[in-house]
Protein backbone atom coordinates (compact mmCIF):
# COMPACT_ATOMS: atom_id res chain seq x y z
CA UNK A 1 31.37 16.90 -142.80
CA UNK A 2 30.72 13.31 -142.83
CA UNK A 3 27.74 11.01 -141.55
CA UNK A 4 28.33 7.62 -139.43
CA UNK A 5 26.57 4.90 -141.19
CA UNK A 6 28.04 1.62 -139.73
CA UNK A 7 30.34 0.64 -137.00
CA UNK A 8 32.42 -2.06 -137.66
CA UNK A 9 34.08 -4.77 -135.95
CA UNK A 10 32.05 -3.81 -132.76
CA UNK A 11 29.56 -6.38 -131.67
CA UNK A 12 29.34 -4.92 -127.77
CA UNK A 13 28.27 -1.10 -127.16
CA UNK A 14 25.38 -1.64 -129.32
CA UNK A 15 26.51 0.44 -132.17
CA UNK A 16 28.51 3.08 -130.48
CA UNK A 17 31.64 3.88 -131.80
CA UNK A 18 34.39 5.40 -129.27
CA UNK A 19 38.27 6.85 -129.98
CA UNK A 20 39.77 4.50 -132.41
CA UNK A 21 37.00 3.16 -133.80
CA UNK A 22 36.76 2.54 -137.70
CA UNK A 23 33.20 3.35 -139.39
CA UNK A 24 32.04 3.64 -142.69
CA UNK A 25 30.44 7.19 -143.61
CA UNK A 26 28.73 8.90 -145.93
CA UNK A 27 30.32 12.59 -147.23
CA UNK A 28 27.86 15.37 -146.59
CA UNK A 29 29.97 17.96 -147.53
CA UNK A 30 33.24 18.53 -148.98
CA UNK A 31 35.74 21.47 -149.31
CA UNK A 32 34.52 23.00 -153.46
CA UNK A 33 37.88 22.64 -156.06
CA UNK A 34 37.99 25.10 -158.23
CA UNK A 35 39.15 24.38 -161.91
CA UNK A 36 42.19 25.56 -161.93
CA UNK A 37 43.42 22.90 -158.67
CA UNK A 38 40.94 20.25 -160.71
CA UNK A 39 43.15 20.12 -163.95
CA UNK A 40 46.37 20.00 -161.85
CA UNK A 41 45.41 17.71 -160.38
CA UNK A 42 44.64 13.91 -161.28
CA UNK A 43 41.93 12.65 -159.00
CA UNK A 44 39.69 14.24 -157.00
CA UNK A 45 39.70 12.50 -153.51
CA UNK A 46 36.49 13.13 -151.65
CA UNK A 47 33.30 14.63 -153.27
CA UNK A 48 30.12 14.55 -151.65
CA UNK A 49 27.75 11.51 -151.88
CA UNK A 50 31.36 9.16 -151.13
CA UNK A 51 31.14 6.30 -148.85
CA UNK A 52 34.17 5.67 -147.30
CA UNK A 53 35.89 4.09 -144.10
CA UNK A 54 37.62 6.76 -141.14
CA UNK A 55 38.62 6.12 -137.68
CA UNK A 56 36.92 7.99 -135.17
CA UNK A 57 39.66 10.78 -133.07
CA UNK A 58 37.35 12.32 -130.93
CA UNK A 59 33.59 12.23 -128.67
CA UNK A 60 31.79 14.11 -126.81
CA UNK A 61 30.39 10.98 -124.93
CA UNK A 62 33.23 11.12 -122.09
CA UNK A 63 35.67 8.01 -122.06
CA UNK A 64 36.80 6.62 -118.61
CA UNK A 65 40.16 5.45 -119.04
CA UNK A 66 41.62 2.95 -116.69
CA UNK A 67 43.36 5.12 -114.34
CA UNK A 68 39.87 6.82 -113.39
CA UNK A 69 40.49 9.81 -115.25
CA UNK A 70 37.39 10.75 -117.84
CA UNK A 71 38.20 12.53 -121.07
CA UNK A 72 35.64 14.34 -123.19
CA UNK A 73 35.54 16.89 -125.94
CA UNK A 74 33.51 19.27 -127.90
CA UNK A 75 32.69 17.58 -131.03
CA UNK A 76 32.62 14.39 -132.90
CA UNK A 77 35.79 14.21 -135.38
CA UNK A 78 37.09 11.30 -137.57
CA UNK A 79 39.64 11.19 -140.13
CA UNK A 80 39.34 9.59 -144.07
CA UNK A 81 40.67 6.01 -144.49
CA UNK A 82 41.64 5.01 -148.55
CA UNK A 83 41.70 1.11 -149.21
CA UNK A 84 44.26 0.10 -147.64
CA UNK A 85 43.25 1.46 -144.25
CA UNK A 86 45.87 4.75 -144.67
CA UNK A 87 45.08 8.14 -144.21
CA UNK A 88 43.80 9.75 -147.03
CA UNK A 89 44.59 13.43 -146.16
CA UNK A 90 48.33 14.35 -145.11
CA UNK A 91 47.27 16.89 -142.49
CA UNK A 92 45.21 16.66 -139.25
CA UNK A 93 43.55 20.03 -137.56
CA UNK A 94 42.36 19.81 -133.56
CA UNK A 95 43.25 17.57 -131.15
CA UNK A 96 42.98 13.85 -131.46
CA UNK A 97 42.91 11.47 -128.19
CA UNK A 98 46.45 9.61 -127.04
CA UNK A 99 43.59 6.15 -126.80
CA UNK A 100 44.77 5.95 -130.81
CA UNK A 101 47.86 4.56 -129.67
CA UNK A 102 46.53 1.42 -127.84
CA UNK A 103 44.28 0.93 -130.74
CA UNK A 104 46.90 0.72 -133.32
CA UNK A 105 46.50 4.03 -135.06
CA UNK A 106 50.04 5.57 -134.34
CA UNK A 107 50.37 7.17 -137.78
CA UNK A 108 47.37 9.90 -136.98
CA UNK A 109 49.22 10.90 -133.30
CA UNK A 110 52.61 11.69 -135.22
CA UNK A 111 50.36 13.99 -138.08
CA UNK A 112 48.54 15.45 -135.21
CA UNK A 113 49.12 19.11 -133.97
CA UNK A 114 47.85 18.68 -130.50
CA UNK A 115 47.09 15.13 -128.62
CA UNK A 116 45.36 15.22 -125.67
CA UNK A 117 47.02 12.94 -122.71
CA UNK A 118 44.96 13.73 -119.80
CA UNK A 119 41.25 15.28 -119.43
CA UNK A 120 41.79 19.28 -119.02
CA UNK A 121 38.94 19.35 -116.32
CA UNK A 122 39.52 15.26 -114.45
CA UNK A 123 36.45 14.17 -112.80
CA UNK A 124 38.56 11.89 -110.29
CA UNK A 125 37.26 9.02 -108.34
CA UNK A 126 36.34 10.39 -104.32
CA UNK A 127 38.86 10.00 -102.13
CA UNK A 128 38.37 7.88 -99.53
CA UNK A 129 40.22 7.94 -95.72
């Protein structure tokens, strides 16, 4: 579980970060390694207390998108970022928004189990005669 702490590279929306958004954030809490997985292992990635970057995959806060169509979803998820802006875990659980892909983040859709084209319950636009 991880805490939003900054948006960046977003001057409008006063703070509010959206699908495919990076932000820096703050690791509440992070999956225990045991000592057996620590000394196989080199480096420990995430431990609690990290600050680190992560690109934002889904909101509640529904998203129009241009066609009229309005996506939400149940919770708030982002994925890790190392350094040099790549993921830092190699698998991705849930569904992650197809807005990634206008936003440059094609590498999360293609790890992704599930992406989410179109809004399971559309609020449409009225119709008009």
């Amino acid at each position: 579980m991880v805490e939003c702490v900054n948006v960046l590279k977003h001057k409008i929306n006063h703070g509010w970060a959206t699908v495919g958004d990076e932000i820096v954030v703050v690791v509440q809490q992070a999956r225990p390694i045991s000592a057996t997985a620590l000394a196989s292992s080199t480096a420990v990635k995430v431990r609690r207390g990290d600050v680190r970057r992560a690109v934002v995959v889904r909101t509640r806060k529904a998203v129009k998108r241009p066609d009229g169509r309005i996506i939400r979803f149940d919770d708030n998820a982002a994925v890790l970022l190392n350094n040099k802006r790549e993921m830092l875990g190699t698998r991705l659980s849930g569904v992650v928004s197809a807005d990634l892909r206008q936003k440059g983040w094609s590498k999360i859709l293609s790890l992704a189990p599930k992406v989410r084209r179109w809004a399971a319950t559309c609020i449409s636009p009225p119709l008009t005669t």
